[in-house]
N, C-alpha and C. Protein backbone atom coordinates (compact mmCIF):
# COMPACT_ATOMS: atom_id res chain seq x y z
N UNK A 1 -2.52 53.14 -43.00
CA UNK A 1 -3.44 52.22 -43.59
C UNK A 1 -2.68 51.12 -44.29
N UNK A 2 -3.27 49.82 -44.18
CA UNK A 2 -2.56 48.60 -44.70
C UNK A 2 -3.26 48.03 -46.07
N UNK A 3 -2.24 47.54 -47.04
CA UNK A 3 -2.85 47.22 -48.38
C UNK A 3 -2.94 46.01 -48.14
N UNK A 4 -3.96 45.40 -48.86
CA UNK A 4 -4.02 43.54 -48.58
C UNK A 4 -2.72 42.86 -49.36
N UNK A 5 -2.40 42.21 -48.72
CA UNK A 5 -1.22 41.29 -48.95
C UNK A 5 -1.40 40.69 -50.28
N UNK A 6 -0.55 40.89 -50.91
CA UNK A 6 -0.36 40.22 -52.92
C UNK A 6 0.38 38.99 -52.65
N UNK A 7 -0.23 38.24 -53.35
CA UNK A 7 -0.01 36.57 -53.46
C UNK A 7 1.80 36.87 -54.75
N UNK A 8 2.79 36.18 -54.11
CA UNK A 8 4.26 36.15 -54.77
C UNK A 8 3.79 35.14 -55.70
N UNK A 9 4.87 35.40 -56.82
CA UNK A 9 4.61 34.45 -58.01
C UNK A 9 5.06 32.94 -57.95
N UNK A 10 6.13 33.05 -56.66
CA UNK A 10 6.27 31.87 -56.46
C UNK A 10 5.40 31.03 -55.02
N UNK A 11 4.22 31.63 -54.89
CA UNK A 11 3.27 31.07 -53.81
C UNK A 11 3.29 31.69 -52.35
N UNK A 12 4.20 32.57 -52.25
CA UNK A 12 4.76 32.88 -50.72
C UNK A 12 3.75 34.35 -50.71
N UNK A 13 2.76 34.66 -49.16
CA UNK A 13 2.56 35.66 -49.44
C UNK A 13 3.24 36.69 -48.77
N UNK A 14 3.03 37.94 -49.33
CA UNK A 14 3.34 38.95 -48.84
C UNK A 14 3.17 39.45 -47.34
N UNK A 15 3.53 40.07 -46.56
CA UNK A 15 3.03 40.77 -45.85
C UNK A 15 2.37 42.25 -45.67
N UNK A 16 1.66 42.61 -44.75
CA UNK A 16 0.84 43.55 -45.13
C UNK A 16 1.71 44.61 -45.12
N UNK A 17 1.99 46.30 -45.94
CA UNK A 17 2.73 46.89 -46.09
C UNK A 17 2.30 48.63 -45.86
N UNK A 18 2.06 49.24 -44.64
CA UNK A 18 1.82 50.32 -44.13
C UNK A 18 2.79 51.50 -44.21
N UNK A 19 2.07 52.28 -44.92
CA UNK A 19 2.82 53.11 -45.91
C UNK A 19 3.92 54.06 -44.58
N UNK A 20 3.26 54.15 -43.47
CA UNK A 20 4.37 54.95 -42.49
C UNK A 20 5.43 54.65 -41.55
N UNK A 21 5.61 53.64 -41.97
CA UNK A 21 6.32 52.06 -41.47
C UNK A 21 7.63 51.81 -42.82
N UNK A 22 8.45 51.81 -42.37
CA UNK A 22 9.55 51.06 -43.24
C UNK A 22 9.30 49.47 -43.45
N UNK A 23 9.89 49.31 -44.72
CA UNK A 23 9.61 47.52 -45.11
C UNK A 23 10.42 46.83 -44.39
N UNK A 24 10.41 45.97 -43.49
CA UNK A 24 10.83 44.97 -42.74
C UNK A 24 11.41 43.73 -43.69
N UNK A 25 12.65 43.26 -43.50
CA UNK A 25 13.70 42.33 -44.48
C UNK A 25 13.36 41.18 -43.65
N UNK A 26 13.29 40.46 -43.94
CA UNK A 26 13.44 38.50 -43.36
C UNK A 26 14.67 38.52 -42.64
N UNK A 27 14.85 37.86 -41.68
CA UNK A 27 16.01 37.73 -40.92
C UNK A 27 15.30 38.44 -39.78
N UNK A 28 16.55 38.82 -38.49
CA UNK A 28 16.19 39.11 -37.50
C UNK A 28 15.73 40.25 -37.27
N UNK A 29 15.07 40.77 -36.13
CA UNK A 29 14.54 41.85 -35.64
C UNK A 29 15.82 42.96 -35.60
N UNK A 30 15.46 44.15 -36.71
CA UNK A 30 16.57 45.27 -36.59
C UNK A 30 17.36 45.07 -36.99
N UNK A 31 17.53 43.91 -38.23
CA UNK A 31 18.60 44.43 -39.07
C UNK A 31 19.16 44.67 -40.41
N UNK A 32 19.85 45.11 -40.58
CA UNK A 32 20.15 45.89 -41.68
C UNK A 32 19.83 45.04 -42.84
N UNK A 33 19.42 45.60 -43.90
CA UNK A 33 19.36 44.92 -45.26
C UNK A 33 20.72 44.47 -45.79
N UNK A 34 21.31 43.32 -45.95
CA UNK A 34 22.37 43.36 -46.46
C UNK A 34 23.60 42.40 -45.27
N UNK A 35 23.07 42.23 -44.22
CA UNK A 35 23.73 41.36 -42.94
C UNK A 35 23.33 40.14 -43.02
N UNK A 36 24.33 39.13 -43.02
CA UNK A 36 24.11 37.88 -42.70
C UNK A 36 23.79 37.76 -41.07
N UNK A 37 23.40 36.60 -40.59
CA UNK A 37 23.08 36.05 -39.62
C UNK A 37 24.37 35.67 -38.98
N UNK A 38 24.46 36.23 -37.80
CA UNK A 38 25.81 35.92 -37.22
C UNK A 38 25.64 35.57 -35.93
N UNK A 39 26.72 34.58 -35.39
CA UNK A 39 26.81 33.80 -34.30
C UNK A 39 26.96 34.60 -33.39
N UNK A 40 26.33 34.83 -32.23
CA UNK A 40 26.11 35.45 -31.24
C UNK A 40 27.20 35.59 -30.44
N UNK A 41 28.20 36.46 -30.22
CA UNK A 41 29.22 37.08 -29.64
C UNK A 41 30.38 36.93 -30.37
N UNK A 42 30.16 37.20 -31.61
CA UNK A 42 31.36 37.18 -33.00
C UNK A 42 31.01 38.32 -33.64
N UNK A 43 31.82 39.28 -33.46
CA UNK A 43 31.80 40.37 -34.59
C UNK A 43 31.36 40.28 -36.00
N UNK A 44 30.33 41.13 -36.04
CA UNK A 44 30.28 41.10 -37.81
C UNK A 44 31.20 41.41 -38.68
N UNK A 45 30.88 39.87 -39.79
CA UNK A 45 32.24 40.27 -40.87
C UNK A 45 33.50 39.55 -39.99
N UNK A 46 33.58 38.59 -38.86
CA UNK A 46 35.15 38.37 -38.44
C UNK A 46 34.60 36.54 -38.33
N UNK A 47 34.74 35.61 -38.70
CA UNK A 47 34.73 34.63 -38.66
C UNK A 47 35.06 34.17 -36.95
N UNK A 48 34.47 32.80 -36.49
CA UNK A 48 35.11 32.36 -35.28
C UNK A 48 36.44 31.78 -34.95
N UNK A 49 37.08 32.55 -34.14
CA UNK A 49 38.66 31.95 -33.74
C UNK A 49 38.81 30.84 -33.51
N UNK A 50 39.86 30.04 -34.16
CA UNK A 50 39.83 28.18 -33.46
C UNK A 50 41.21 28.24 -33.11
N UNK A 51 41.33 27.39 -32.46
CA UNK A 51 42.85 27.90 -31.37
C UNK A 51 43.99 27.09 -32.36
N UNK A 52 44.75 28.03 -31.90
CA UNK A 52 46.33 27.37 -32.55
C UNK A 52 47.63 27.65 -31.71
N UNK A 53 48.37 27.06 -31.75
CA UNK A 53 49.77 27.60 -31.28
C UNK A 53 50.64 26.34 -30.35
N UNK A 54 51.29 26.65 -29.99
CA UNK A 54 51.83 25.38 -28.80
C UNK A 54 51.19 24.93 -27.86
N UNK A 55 50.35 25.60 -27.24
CA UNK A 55 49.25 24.93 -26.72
C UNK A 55 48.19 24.02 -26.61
N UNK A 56 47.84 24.23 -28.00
CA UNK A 56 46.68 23.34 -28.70
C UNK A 56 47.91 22.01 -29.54
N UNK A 57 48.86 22.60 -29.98
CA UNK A 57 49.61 20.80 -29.72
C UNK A 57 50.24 20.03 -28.88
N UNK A 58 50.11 21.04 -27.66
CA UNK A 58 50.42 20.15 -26.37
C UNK A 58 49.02 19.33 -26.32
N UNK A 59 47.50 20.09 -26.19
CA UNK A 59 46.77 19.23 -25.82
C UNK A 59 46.38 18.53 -27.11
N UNK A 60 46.59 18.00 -28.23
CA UNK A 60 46.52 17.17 -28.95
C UNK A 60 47.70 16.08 -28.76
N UNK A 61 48.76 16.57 -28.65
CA UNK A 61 49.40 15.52 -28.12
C UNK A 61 49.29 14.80 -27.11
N UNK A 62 48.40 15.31 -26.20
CA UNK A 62 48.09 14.46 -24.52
C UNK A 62 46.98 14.08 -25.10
N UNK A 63 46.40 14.22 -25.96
CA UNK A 63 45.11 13.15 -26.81
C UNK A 63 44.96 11.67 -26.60
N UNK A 64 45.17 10.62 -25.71
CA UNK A 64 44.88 9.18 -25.86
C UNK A 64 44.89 8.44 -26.97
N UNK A 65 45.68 7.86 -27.65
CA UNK A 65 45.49 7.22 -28.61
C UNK A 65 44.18 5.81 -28.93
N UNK A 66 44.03 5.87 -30.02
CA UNK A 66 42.48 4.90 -29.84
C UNK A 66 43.50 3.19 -29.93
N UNK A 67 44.42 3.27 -30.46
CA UNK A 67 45.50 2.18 -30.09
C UNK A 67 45.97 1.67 -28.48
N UNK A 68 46.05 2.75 -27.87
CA UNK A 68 46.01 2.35 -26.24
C UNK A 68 45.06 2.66 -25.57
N UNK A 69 43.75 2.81 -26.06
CA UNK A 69 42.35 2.38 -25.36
C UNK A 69 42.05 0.92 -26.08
N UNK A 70 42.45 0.10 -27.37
CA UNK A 70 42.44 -0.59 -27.84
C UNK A 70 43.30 -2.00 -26.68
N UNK A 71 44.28 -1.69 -26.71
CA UNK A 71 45.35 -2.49 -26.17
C UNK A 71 44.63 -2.95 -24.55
N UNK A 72 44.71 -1.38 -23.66
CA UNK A 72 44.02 -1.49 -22.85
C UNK A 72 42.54 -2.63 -22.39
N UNK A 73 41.77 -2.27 -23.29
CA UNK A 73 40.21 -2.88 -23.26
C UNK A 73 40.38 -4.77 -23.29
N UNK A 74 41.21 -4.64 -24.51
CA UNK A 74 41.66 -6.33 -24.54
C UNK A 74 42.08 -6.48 -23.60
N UNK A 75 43.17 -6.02 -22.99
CA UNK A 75 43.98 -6.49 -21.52
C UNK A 75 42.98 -6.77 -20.66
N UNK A 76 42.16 -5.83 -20.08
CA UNK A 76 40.80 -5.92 -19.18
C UNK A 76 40.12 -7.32 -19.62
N UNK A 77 39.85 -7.48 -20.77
CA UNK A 77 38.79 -8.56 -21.36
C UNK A 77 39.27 -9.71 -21.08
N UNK A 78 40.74 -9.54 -21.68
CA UNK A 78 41.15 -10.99 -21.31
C UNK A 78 41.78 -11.43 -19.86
N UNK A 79 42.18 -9.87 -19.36
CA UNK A 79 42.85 -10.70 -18.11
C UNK A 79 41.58 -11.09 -16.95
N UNK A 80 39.91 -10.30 -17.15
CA UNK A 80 39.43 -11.06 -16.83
C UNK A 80 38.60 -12.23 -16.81
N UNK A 81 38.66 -12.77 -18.07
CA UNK A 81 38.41 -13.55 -18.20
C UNK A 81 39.26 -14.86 -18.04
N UNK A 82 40.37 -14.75 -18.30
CA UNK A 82 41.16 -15.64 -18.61
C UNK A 82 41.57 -16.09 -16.57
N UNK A 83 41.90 -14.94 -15.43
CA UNK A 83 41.26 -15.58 -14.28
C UNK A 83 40.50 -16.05 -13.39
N UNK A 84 39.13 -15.78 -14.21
CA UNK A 84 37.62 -16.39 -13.66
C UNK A 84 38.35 -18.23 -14.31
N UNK A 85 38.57 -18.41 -15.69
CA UNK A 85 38.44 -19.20 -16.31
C UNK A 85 39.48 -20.83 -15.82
N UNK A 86 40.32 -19.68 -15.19
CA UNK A 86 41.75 -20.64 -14.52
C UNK A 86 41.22 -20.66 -13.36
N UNK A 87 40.75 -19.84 -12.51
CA UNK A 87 40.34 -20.39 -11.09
C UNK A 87 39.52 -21.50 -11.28
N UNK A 88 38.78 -21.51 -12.23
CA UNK A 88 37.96 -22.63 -12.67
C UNK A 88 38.31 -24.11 -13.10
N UNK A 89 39.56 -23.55 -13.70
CA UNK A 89 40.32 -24.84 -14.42
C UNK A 89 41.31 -25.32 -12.94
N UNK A 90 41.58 -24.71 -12.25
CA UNK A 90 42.57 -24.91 -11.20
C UNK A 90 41.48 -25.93 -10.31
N UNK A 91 40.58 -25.27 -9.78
CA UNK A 91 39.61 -25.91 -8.83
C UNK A 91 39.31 -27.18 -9.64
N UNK A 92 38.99 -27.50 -10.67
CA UNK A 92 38.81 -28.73 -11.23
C UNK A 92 39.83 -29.46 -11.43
N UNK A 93 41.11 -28.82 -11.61
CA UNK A 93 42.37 -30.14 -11.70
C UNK A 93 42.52 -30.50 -10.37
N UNK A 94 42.70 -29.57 -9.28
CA UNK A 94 42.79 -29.59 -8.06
C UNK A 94 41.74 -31.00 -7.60
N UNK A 95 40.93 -30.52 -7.91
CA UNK A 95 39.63 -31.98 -7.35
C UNK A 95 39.97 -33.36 -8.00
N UNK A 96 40.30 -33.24 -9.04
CA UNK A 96 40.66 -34.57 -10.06
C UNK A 96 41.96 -35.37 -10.03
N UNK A 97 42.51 -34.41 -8.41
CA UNK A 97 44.16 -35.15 -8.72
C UNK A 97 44.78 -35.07 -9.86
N UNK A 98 44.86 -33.85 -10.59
CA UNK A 98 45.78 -33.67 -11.55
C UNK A 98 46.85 -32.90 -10.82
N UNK A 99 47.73 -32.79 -10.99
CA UNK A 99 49.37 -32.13 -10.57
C UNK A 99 49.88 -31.96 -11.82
N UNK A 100 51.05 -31.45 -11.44
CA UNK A 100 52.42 -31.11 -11.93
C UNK A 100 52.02 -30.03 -12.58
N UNK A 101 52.36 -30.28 -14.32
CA UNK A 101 53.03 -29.25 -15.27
C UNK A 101 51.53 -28.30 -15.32
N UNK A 102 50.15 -29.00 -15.91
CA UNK A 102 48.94 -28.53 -15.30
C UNK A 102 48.68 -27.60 -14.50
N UNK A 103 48.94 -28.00 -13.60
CA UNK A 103 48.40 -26.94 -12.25
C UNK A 103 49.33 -25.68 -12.01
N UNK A 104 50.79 -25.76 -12.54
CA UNK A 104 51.34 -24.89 -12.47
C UNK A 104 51.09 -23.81 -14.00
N UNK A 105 50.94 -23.95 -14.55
CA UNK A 105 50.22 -23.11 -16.35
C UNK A 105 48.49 -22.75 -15.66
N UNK A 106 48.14 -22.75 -14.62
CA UNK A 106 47.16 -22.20 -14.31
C UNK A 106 47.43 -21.62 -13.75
N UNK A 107 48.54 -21.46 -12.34
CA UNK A 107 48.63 -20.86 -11.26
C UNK A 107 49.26 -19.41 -12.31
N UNK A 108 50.23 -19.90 -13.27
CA UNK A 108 51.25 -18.65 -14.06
C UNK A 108 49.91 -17.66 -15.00
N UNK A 109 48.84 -18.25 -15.14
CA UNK A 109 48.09 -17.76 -16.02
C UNK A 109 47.24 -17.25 -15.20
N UNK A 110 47.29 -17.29 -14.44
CA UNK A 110 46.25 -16.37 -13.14
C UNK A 110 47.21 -15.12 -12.81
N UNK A 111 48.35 -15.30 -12.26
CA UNK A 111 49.16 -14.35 -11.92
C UNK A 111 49.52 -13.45 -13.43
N UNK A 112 49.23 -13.86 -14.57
CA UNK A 112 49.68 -13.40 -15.93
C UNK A 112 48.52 -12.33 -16.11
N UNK A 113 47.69 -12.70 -16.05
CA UNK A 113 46.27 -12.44 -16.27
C UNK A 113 45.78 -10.89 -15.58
N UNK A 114 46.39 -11.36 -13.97
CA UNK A 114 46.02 -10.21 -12.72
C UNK A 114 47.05 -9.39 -13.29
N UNK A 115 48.56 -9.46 -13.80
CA UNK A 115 49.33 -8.18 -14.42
C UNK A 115 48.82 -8.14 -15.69
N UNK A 116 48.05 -8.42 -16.30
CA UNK A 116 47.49 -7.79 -17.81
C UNK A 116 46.38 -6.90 -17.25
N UNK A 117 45.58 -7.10 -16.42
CA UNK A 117 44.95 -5.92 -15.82
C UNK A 117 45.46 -4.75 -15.29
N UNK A 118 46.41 -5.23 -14.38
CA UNK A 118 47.10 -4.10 -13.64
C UNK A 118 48.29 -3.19 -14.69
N UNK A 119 48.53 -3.81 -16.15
CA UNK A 119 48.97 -3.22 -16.76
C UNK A 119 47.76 -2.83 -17.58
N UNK A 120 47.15 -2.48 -17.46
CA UNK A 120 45.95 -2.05 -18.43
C UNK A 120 45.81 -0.79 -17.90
N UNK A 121 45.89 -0.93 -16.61
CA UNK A 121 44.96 0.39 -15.68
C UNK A 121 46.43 0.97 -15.63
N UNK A 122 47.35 1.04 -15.49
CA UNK A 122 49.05 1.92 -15.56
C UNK A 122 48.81 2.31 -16.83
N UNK A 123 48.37 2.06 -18.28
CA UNK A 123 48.43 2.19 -19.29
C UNK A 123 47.37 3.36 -19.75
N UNK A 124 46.55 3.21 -19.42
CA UNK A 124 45.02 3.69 -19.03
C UNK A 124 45.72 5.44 -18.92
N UNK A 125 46.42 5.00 -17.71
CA UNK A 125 47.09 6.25 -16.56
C UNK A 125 48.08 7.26 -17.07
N UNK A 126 48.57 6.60 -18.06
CA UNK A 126 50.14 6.86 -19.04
C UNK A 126 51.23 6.67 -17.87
N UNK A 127 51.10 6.17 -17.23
CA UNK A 127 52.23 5.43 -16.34
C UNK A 127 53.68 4.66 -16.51
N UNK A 128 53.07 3.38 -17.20
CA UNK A 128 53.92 2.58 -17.44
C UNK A 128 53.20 1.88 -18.37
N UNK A 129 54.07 1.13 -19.93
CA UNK A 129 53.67 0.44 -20.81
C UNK A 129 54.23 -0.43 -20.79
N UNK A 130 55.56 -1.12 -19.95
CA UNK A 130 56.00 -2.17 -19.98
C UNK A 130 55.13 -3.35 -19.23
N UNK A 131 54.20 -3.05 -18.17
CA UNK A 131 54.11 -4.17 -17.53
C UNK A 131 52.99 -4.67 -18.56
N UNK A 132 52.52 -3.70 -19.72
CA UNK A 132 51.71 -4.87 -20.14
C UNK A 132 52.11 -5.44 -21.05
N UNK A 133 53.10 -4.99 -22.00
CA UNK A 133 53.77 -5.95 -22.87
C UNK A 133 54.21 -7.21 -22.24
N UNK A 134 55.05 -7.36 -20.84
CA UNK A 134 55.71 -7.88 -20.39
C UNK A 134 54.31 -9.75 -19.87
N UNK A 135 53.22 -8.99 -19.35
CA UNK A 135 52.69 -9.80 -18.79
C UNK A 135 52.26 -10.38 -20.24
N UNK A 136 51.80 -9.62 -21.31
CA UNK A 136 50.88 -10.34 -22.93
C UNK A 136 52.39 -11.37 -23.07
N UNK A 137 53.70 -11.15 -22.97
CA UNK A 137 54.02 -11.52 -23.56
C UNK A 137 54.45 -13.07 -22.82
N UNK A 138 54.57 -13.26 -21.58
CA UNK A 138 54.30 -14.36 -20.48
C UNK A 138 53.03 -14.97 -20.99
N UNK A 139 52.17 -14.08 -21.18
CA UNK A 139 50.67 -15.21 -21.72
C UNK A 139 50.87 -16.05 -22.99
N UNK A 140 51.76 -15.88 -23.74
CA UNK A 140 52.19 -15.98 -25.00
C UNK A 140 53.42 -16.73 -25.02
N UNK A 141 54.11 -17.41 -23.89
CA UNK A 141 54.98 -17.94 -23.63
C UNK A 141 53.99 -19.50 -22.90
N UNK A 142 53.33 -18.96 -22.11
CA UNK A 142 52.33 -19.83 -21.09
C UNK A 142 51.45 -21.02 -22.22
N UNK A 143 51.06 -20.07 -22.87
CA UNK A 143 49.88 -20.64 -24.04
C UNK A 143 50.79 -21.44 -25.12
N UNK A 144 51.79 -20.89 -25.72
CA UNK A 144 52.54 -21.82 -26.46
C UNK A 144 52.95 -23.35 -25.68
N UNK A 145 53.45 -22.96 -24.31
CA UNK A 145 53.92 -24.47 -23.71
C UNK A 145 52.47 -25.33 -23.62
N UNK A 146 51.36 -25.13 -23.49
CA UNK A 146 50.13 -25.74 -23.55
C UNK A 146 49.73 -26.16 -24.71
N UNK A 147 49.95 -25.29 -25.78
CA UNK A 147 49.57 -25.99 -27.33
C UNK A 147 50.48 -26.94 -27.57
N UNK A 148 52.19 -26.53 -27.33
CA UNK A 148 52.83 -27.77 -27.71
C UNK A 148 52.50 -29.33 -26.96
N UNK A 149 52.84 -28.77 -25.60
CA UNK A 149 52.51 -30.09 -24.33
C UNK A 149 51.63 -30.64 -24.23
N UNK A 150 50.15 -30.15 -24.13
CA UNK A 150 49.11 -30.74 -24.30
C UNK A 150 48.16 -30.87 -25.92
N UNK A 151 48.87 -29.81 -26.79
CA UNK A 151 48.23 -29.74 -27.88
C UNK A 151 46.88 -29.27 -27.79
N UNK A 152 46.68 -28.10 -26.71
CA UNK A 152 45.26 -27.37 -26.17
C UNK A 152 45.30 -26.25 -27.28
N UNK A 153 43.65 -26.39 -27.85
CA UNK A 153 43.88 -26.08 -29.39
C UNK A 153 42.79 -24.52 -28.70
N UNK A 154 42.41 -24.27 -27.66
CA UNK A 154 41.79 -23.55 -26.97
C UNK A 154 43.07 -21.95 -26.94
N UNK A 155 44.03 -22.46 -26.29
CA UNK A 155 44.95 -21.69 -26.35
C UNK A 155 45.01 -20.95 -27.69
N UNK A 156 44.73 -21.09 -28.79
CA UNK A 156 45.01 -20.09 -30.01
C UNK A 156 44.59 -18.89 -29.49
N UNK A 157 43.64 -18.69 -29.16
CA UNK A 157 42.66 -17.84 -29.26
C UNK A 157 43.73 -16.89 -27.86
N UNK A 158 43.72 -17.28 -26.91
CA UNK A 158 44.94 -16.91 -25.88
C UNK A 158 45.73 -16.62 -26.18
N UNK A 159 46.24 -16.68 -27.18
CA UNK A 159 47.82 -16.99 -27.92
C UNK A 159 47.60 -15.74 -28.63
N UNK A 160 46.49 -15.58 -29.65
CA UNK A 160 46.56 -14.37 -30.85
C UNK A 160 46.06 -12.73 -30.11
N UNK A 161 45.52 -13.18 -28.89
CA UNK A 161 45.06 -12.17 -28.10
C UNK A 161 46.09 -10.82 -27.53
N UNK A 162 46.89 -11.80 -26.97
CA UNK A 162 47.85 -11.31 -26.27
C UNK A 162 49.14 -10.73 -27.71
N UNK A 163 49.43 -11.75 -28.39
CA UNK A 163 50.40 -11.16 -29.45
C UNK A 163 49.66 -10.13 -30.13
N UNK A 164 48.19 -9.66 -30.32
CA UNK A 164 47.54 -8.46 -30.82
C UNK A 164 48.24 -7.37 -29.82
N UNK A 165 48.06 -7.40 -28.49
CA UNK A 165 48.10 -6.45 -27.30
C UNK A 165 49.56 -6.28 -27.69
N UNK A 166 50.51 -6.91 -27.98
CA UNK A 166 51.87 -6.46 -27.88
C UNK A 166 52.01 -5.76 -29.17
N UNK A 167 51.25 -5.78 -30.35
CA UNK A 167 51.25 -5.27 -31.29
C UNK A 167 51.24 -3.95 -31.32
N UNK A 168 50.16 -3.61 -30.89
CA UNK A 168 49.54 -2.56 -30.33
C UNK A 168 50.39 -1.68 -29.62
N UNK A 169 50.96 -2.12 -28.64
CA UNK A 169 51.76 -1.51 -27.61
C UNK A 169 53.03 -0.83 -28.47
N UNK A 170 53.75 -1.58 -29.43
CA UNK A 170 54.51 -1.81 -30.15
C UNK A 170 54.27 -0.23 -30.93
N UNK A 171 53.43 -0.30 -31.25
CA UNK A 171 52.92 1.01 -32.25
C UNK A 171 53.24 1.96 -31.98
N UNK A 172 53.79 2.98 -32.70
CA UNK A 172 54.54 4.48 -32.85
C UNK A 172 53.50 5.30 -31.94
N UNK A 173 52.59 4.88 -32.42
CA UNK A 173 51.20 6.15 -31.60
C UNK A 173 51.38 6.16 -29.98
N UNK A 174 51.24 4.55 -29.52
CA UNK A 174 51.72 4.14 -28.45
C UNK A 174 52.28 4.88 -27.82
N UNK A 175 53.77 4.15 -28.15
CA UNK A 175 55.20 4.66 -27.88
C UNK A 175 55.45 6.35 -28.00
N UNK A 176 54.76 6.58 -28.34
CA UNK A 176 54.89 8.63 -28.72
C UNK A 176 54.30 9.28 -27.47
N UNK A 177 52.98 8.71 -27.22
CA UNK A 177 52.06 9.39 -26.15
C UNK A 177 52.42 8.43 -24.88
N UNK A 178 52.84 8.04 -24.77
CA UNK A 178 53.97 7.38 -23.36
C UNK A 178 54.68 8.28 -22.89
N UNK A 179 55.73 8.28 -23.83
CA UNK A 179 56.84 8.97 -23.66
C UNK A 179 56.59 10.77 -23.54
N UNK A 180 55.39 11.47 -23.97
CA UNK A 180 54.88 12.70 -23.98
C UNK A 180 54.76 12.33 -22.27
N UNK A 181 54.16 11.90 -21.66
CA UNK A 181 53.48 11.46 -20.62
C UNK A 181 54.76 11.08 -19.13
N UNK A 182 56.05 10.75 -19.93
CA UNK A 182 57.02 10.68 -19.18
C UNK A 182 56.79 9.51 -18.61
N UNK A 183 56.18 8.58 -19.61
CA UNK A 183 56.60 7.08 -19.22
C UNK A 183 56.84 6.40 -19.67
N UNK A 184 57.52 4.78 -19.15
CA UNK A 184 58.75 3.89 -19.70
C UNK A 184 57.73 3.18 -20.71
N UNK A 185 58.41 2.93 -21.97
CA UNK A 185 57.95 1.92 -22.75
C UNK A 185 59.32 1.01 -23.81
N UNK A 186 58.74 0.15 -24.58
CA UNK A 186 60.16 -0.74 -25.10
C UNK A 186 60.02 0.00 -26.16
């Protein structure tokens, strides 16, 4: 026989309580008075294992640095942009009869541009980190002779891009997970 449920002093009610029936505890079905709630295939009383040893700093060390997904992404951004932007500038000097010093700082900035990509994706790979220093730093050679020669005030922005990317590259984090990777960097 069941007694009617008594209202708790703090608002919660009771449940009904049948005298040939043991009292049932909150928590899960069947268990003990006195057990916390435990994660399902963890021993009671043993906390969950988190890995350690040489293993787990091998794979933290093969971790990607957010510095060479950084480096990377710019390279992509700018190298394609910067040869949509020169095919563009080329085809228009080309039509206008411009020559010489011109047309050749487009042709170098197209070919600069296509190895800032292709060093992006080696980098990406843990391959090789030189070709993209090497090409940022040709863009950065390219862009200076244009600010001085023509005083193309456009070029900054070209200019601080690429000296970021070598920055970057430059960086211990870089240079650490390269070389984990068994590849060349400066």
């Amino acid at each position: 026989m069941s007694t009617p449920s008594q209202p708790d002093p703090y608002g919660q009610s009771q449940p009904p309580q049948d005298p040939g029936y043991p009292v049932q505890q909150p928590g899960q079905y069947g268990q003990q008075p006195g057990q916390y709630d435990q994660q399902p295939g963890y021993p009671v009383g043993q906390p969950p294992a988190y890995p350690s040893g040489a293993a787990d700093a091998a794979q933290v060390a093969s971790a990607r640095p957010g510095v060479v997904t950084a480096a990377a992404v710019l390279a992509f951004v700018i190298g394609g942009l910067g040869i949509l932007l020169n095919l563009l500038a080329f085809n228009v000097l080309s039509s206008l009869s411009f020559g010489g010093l011109l047309v050749v700082l487009a042709i170098l900035t197209i070919i600069a541009d296509a190895a800032l990509i292709w060093g992006g994706v080696q980098l990406l790979n843990g391959k090789d980190g030189r070709i993209l220093v090497i090409a940022a730093a040709a863009l950065v050679v390219i862009n200076l002779i244009a600010i001085i020669r023509y005083f193309y005030t456009g070029g900054l922005l070209s200019l601080v891009i690429p000296a970021l990317i070598i920055a970057l590259m430059l960086q211990p984090a870089t240079r650490n997970w390269l070389r984990s990777r068994g590849a060349a960097t400066f």
